[in-house]
C-alpha atoms as a PDB file:
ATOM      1  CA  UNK A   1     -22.663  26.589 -27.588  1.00  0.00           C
ATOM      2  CA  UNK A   2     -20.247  24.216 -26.406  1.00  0.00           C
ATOM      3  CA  UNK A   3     -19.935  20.862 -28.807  1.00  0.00           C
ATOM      4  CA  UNK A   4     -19.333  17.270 -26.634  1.00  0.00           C
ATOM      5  CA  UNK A   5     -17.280  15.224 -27.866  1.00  0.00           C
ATOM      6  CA  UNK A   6     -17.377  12.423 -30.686  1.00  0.00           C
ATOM      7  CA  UNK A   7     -18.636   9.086 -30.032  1.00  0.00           C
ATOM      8  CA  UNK A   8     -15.147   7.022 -28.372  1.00  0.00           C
ATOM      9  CA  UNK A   9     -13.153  10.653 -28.697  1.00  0.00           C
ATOM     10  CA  UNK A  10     -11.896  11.210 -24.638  1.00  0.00           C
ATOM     11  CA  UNK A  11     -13.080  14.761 -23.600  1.00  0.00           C
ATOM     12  CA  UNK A  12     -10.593  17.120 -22.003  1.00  0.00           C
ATOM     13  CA  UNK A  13     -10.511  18.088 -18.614  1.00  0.00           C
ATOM     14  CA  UNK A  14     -11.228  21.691 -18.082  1.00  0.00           C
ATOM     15  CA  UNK A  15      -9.640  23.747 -14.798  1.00  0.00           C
ATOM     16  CA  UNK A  16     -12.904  23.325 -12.970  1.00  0.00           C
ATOM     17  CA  UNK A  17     -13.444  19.723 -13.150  1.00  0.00           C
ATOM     18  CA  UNK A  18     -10.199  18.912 -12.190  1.00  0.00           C
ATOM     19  CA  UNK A  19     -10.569  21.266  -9.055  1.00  0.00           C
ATOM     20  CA  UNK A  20     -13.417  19.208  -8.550  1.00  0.00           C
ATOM     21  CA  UNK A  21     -11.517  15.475  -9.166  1.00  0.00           C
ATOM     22  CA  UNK A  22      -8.993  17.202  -6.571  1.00  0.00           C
ATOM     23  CA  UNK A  23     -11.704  17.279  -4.423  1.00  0.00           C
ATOM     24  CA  UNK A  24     -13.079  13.727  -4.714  1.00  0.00           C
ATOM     25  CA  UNK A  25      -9.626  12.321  -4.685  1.00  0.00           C
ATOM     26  CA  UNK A  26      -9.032  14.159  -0.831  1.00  0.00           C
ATOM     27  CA  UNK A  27     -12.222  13.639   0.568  1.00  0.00           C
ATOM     28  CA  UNK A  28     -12.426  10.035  -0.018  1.00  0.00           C
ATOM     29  CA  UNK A  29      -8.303   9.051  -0.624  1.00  0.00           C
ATOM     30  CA  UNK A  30      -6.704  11.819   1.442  1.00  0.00           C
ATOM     31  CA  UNK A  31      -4.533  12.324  -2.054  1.00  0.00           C
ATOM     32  CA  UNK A  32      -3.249  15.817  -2.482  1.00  0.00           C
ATOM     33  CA  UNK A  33      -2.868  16.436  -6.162  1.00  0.00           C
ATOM     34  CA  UNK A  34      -1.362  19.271  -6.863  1.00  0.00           C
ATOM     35  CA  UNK A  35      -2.581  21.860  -9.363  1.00  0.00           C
ATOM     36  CA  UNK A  36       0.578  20.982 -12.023  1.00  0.00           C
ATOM     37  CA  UNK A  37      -1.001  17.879 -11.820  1.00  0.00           C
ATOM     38  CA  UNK A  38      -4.118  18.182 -14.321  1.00  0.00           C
ATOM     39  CA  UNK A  39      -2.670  16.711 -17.396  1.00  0.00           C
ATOM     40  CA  UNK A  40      -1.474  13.655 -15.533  1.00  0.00           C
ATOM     41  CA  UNK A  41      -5.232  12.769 -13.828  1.00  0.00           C
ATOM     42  CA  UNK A  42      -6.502  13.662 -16.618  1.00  0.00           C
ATOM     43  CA  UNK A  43      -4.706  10.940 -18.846  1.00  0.00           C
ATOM     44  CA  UNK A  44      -5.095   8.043 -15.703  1.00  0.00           C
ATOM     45  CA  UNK A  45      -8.604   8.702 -16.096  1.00  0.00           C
ATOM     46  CA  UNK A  46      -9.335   8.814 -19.383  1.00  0.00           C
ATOM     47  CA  UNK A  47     -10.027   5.323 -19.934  1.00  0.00           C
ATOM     48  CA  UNK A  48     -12.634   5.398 -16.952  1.00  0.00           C
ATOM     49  CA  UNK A  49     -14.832   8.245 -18.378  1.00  0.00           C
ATOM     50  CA  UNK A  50     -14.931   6.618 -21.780  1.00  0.00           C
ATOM     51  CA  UNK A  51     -15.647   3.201 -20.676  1.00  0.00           C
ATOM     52  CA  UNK A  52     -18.706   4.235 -18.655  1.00  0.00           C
ATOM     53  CA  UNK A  53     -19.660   6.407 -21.621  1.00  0.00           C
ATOM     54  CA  UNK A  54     -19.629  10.031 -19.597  1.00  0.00           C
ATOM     55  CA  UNK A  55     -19.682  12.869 -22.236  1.00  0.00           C
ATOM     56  CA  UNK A  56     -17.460  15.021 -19.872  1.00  0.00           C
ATOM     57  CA  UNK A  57     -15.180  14.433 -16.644  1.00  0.00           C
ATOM     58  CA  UNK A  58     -18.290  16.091 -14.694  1.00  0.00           C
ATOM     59  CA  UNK A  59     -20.701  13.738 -15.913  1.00  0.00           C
ATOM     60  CA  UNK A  60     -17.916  11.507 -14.344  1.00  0.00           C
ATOM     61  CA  UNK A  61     -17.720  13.363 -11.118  1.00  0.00           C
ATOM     62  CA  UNK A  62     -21.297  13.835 -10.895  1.00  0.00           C
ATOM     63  CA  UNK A  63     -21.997  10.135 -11.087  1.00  0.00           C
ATOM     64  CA  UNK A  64     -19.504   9.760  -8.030  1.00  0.00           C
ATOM     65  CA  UNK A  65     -20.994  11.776  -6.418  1.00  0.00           C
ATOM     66  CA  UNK A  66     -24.409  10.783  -6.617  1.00  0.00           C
ATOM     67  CA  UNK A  67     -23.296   7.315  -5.574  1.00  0.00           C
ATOM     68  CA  UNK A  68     -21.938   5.785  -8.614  1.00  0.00           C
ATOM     69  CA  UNK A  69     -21.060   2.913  -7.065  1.00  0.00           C
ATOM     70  CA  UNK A  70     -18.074   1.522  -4.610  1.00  0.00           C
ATOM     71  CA  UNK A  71     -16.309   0.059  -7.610  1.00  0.00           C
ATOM     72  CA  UNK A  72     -15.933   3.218  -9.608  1.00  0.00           C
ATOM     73  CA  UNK A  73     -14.712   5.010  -6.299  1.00  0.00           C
ATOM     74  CA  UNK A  74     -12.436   2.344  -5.980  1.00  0.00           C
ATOM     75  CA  UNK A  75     -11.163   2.553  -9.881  1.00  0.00           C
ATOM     76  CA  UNK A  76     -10.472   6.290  -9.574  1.00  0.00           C
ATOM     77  CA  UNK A  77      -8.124   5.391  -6.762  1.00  0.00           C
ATOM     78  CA  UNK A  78      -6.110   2.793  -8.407  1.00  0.00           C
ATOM     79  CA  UNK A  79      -5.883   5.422 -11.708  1.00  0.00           C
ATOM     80  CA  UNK A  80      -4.674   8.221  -9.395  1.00  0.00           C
ATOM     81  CA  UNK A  81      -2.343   6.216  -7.622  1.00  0.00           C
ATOM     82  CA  UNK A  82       1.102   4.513  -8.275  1.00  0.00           C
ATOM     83  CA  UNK A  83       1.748   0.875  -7.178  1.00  0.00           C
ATOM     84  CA  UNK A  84       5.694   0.682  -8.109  1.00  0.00           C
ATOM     85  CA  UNK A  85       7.608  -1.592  -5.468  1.00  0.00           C
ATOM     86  CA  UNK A  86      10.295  -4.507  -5.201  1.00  0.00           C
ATOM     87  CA  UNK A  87      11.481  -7.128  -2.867  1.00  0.00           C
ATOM     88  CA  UNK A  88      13.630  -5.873  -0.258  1.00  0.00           C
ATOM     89  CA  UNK A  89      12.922  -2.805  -0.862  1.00  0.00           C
ATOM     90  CA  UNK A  90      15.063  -0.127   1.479  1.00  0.00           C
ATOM     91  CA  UNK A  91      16.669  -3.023   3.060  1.00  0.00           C
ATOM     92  CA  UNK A  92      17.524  -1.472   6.091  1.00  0.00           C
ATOM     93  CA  UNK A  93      14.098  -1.771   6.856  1.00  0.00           C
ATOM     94  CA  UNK A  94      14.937  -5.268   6.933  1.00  0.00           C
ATOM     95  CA  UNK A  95      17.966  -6.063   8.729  1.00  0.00           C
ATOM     96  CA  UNK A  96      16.332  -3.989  11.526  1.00  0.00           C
ATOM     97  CA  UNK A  97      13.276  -6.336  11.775  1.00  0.00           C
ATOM     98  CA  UNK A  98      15.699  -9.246  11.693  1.00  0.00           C
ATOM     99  CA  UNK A  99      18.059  -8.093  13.804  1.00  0.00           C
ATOM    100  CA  UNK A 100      16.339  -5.948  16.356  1.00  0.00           C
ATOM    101  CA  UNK A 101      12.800  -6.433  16.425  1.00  0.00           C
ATOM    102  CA  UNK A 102      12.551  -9.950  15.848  1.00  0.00           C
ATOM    103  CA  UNK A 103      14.868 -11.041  19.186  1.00  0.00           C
ATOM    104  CA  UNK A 104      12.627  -8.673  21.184  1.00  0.00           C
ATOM    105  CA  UNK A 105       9.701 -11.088  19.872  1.00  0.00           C
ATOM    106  CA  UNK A 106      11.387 -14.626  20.238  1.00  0.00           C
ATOM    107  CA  UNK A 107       9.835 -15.675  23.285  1.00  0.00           C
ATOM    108  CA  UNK A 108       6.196 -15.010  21.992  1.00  0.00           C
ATOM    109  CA  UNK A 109       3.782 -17.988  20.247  1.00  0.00           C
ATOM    110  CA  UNK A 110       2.963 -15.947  17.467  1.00  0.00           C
ATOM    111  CA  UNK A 111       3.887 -12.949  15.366  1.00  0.00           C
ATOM    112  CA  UNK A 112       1.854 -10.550  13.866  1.00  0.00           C
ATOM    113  CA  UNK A 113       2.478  -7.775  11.169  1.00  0.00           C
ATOM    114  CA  UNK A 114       0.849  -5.034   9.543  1.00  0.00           C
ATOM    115  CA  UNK A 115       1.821  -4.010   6.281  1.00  0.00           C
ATOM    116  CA  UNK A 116      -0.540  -1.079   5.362  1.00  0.00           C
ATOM    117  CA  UNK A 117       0.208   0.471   1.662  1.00  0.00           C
ATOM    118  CA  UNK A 118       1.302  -3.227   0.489  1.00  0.00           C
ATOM    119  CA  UNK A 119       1.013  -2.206  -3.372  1.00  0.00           C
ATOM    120  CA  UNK A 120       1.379  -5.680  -5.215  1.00  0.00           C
ATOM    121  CA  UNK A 121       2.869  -7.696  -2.655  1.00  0.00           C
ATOM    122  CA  UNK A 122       6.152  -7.338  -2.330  1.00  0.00           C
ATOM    123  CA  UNK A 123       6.612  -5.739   1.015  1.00  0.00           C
ATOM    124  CA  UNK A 124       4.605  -8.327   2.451  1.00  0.00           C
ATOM    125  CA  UNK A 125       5.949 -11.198   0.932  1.00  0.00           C
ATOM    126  CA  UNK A 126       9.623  -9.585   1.860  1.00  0.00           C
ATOM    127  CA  UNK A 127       8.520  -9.413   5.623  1.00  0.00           C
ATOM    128  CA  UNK A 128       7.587 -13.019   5.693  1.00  0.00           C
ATOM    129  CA  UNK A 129      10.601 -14.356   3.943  1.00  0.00           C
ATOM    130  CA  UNK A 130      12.802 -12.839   6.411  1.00  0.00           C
ATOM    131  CA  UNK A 131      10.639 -13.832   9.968  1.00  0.00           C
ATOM    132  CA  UNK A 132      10.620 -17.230   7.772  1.00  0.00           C
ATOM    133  CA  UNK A 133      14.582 -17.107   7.294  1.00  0.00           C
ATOM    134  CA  UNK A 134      14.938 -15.807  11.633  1.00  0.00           C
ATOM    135  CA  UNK A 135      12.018 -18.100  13.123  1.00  0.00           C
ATOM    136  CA  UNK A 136      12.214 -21.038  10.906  1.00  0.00           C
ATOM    137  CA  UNK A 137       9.698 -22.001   8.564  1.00  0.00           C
ATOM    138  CA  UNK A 138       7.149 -23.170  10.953  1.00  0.00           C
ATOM    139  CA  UNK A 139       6.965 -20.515  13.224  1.00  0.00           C
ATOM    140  CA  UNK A 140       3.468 -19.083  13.776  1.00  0.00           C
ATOM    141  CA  UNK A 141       3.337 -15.813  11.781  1.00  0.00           C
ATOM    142  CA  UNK A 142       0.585 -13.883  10.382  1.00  0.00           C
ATOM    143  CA  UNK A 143       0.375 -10.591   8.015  1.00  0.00           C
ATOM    144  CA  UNK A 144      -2.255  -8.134   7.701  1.00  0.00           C
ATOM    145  CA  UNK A 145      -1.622  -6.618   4.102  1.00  0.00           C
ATOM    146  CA  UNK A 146      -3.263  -3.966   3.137  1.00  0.00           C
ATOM    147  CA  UNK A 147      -4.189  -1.479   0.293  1.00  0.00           C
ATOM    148  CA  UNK A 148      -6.757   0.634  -1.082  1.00  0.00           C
ATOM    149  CA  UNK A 149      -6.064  -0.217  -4.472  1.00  0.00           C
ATOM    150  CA  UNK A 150      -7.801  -3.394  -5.586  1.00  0.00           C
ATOM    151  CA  UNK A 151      -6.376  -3.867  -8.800  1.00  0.00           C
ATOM    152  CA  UNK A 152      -2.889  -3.954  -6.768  1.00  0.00           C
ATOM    153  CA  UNK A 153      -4.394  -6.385  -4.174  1.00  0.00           C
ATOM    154  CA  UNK A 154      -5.674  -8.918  -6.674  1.00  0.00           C
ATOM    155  CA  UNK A 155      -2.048  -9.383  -8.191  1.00  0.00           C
ATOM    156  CA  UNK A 156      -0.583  -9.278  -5.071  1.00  0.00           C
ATOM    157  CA  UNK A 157      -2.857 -12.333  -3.910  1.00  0.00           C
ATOM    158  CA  UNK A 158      -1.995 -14.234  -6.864  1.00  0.00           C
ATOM    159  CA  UNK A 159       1.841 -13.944  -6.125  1.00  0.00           C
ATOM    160  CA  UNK A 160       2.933 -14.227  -9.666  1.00  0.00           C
ATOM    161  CA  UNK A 161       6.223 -12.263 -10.670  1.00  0.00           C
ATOM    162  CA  UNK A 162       8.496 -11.666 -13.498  1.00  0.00           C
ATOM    163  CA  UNK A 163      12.261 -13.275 -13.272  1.00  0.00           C
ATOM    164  CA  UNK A 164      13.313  -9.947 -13.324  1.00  0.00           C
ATOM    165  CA  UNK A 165      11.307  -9.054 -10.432  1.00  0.00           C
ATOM    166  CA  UNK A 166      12.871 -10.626  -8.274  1.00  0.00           C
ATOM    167  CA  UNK A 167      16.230  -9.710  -8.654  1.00  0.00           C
ATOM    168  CA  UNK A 168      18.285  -9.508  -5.608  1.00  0.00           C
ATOM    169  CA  UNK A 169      16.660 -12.375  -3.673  1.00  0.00           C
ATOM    170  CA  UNK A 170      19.007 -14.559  -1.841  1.00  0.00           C
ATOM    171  CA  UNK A 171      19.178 -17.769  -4.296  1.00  0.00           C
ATOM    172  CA  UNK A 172      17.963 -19.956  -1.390  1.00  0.00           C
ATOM    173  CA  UNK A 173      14.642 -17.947  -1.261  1.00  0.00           C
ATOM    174  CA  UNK A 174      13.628 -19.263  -4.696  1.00  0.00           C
ATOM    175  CA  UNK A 175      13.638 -22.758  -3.854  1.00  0.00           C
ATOM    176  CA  UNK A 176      12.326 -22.035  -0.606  1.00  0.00           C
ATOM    177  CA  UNK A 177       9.486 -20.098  -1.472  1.00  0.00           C
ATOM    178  CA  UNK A 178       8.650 -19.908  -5.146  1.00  0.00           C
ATOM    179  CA  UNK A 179       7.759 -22.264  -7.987  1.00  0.00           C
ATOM    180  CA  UNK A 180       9.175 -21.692 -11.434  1.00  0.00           C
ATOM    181  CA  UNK A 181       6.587 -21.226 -14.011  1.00  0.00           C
ATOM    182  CA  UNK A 182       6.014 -23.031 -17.231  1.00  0.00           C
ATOM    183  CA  UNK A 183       4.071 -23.117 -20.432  1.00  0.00           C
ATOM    184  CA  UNK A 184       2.489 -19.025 -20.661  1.00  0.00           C
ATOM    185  CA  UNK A 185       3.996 -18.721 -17.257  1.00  0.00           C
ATOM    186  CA  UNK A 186       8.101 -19.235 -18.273  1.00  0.00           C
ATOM    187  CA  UNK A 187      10.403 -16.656 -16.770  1.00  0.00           C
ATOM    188  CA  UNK A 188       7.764 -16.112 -13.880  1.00  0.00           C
ATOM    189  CA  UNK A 189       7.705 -17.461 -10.165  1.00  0.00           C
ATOM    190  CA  UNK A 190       4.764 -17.877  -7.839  1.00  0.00           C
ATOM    191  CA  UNK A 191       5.186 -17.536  -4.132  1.00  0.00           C
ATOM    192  CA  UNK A 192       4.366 -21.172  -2.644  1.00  0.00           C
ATOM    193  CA  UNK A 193       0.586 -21.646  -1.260  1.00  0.00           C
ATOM    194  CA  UNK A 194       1.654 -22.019   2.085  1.00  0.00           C
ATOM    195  CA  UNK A 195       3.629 -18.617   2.196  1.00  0.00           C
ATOM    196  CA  UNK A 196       0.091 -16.850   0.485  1.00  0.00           C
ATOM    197  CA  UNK A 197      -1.839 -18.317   3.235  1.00  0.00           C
ATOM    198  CA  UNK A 198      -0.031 -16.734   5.811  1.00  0.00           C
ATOM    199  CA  UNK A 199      -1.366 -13.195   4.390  1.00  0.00           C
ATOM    200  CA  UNK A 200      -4.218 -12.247   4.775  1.00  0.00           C
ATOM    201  CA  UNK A 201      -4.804  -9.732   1.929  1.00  0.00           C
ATOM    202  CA  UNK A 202      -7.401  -7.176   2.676  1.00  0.00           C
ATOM    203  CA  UNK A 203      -8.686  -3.287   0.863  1.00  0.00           C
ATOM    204  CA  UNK A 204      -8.376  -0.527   3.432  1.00  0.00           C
ATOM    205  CA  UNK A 205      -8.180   2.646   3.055  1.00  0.00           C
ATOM    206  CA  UNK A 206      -5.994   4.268   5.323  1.00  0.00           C
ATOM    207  CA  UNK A 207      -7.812   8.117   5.571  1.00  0.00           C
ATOM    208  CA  UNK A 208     -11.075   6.701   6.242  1.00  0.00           C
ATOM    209  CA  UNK A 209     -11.708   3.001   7.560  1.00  0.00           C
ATOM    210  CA  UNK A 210     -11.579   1.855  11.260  1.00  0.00           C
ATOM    211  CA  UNK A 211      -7.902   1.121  12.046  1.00  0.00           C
ATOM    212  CA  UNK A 212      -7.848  -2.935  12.618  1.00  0.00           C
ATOM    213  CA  UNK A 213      -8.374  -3.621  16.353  1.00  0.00           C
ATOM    214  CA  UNK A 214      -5.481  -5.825  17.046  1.00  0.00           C
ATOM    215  CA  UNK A 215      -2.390  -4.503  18.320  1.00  0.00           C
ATOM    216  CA  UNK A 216       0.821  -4.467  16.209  1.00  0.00           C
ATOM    217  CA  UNK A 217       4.513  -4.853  17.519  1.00  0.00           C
ATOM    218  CA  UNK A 218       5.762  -3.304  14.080  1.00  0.00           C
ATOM    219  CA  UNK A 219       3.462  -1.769  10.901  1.00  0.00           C
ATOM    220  CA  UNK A 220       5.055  -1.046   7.562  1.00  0.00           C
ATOM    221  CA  UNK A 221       3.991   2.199   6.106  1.00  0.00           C
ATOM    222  CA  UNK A 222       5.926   2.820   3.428  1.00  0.00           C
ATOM    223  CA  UNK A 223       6.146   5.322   0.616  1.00  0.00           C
ATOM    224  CA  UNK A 224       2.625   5.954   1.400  1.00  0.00           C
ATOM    225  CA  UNK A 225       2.484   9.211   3.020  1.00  0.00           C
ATOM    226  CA  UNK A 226       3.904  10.929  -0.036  1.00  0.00           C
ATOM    227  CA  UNK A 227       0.262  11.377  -1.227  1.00  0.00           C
ATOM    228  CA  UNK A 228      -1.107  12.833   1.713  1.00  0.00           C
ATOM    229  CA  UNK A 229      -0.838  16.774   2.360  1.00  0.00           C
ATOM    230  CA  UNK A 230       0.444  17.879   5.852  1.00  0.00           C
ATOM    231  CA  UNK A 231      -3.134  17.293   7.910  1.00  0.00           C
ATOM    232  CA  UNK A 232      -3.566  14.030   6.720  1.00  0.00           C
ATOM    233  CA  UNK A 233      -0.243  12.546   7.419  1.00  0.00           C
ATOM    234  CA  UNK A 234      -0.624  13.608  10.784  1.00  0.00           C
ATOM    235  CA  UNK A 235      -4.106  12.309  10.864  1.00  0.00           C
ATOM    236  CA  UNK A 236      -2.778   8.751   9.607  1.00  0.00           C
ATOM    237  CA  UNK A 237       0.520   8.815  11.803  1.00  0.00           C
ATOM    238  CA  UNK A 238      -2.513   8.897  14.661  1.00  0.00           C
ATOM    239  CA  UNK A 239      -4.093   6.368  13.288  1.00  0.00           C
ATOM    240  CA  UNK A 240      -1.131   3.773  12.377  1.00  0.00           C
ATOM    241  CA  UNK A 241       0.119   4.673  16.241  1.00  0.00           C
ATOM    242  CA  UNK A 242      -3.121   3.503  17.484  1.00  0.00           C
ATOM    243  CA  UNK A 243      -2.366   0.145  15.888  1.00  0.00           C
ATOM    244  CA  UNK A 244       0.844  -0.341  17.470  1.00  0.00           C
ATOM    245  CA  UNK A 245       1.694  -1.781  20.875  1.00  0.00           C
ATOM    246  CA  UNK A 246       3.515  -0.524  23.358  1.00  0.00           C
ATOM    247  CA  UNK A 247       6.875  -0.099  22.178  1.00  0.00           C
ATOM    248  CA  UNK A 248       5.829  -1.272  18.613  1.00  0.00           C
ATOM    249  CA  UNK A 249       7.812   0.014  15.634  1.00  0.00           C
ATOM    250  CA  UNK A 250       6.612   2.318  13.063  1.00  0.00           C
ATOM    251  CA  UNK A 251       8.199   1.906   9.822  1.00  0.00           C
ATOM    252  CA  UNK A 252       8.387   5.020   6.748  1.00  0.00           C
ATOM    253  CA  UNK A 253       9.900   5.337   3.419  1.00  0.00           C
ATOM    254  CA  UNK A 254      13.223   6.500   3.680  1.00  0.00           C
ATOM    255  CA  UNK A 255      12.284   9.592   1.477  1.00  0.00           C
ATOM    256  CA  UNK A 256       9.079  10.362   4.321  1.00  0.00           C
ATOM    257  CA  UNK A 257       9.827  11.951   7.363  1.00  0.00           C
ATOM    258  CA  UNK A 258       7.536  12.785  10.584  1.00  0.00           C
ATOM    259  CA  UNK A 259       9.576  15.890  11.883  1.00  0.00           C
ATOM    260  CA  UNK A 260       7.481  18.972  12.312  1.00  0.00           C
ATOM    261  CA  UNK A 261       4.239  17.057  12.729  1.00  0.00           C
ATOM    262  CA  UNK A 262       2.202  16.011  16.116  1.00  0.00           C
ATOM    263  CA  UNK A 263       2.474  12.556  17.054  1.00  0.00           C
ATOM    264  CA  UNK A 264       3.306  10.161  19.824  1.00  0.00           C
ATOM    265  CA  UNK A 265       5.874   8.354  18.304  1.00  0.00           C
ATOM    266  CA  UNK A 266       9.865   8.902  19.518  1.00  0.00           C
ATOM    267  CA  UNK A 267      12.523   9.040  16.767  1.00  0.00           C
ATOM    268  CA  UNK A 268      14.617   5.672  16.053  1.00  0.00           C
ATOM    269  CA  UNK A 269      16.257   6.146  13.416  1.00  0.00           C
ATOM    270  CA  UNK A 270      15.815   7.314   9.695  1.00  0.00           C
ATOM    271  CA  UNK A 271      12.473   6.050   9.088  1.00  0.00           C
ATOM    272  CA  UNK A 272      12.069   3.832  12.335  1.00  0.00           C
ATOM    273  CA  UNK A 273       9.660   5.441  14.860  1.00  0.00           C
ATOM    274  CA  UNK A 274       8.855   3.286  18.449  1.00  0.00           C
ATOM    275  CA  UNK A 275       5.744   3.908  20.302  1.00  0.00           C
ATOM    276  CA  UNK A 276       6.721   4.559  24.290  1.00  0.00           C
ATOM    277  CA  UNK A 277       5.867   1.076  25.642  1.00  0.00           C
ATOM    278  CA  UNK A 278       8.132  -1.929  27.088  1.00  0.00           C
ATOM    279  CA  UNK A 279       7.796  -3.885  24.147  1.00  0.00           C
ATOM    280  CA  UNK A 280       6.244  -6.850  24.954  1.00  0.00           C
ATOM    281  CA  UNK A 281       2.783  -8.489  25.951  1.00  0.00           C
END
């Protein structure tokens, strides 16, 4: 006869519940974990099985799938998933937009952005800043953000960030478009209210949810994809393609790659896909 564990002891997570995590995690997240992977869910989720007071990881899984509730779906995501990121991050990505998109787009009244997979906030708040630093600070310019991790949208929203975070920003930026903190906030900035207000900050899940219906002339979707086995990258590729207009960019981490998979997209450059398309509306 088996014994459960003590009262606050975390229960280990044998081969077959883990097979079955694996399965939750795909079905609902599209995340491949692989089998040399066990020890690592097994320690993210830890601290969800005891909190809800499951005996076992089953129990756990059993509850999700019974219904458990949208908010312990959502927690399993955020403990399976990483949310590391920076400003400027691959700043290539960056230049391009400035320097090749972004005169494509001069002549329109607005400009619109999708940055699906934003983690905390960074990668929108970096796309902003530069259309800010090309258009001028008035221009009319919105950005869908997007993740499936709440915990990461939350502090994204806020726009708080360590000194040390921000490392590598033009000095200009920070008195353009942060305030220094004081009191318990010393050594952090916030991004300014009206740069937050120009995001709008929404969950999404990228294997699952209806892809937004407006029409994109570039989406960020970086660093993402790593997740995702073969079947579902092409399945998202699909999707984010969808979302673009014609001749709208499609922008990948620079350590993701669409070779050898299906989609309608034509080759750029490393990481830069366009959709077939003029360009313009």
């Amino acid at each position: 006869m088996g014994l459960s564990p003590a009262a606050g002891e975390a229960p280990a997570l044998s081969a077959a519940e883990f097979e079955h995590i694996r399965s939750l995690a795909y079905r609902h997240f599209g995340l491949d974990l692989r089998p040399g992977k066990q020890s690592l869910v097994e320690a993210r989720l830890r601290k969800q099985v005891l909190r809800r007071g499951f005996a076992s990881f089953e129990q756990y899984c059993r509850h999700l799938e019974a219904g458990g509730g949208a908010d312990a779906l959502a927690e399993m995501g955020d403990a399976l998933t990483t949310n590391f990121t920076n400003f400027l991050r691959e700043t290539p990505h960056f230049e391009f937009l400035r320097d090749v998109v972004l005169p494509q787009l001069a002549s329109r009244p607005s400009v619109e952005i999708w940055s699906a997979g934003c983690s905390s906030g960074e990668e929108p708040y970096s796309i902003l800043f530069t259309l800010a630093e090309a258009l001028g600070s008035t221009a009319a310019v919105r950005i869908l953000a997007t993740d499936v991790s709440t915990r990461a949208l939350k502090t994204a929203e806020q726009g708080i960030y360590r000194a040390d975070r921000l490392a590598g920003l033009p000095q200009p930026w920070f008195r353009r478009y942060f305030l220094l903190g004081g009191g318990k906030w010393a050594g952090h900035y916030r991004v300014k209210p009206a740069c937050r207000q120009r995001i709008e900050w929404r969950r999404f899940n990228l294997v699952t949810d209806p892809v937004p219906p407006a029409r994109y002339p570039v989406v960020f979707c970086r660093n993402v994809m790593i997740y995702f086995d073969r079947p579902t990258q092409e399945a998202v590729v699909q999707r984010l393609a969808s979302a673009l207009e014609p001749g709208g960019y499609l922008l990948i981490g620079h350590s993701e790659s669409l070779s050898r998979m299906e989609h309608p997209l034509e080759y750029v450059k490393p990481a830069i896909y366009r959709k077939a398309g003029k360009g313009s509306r």
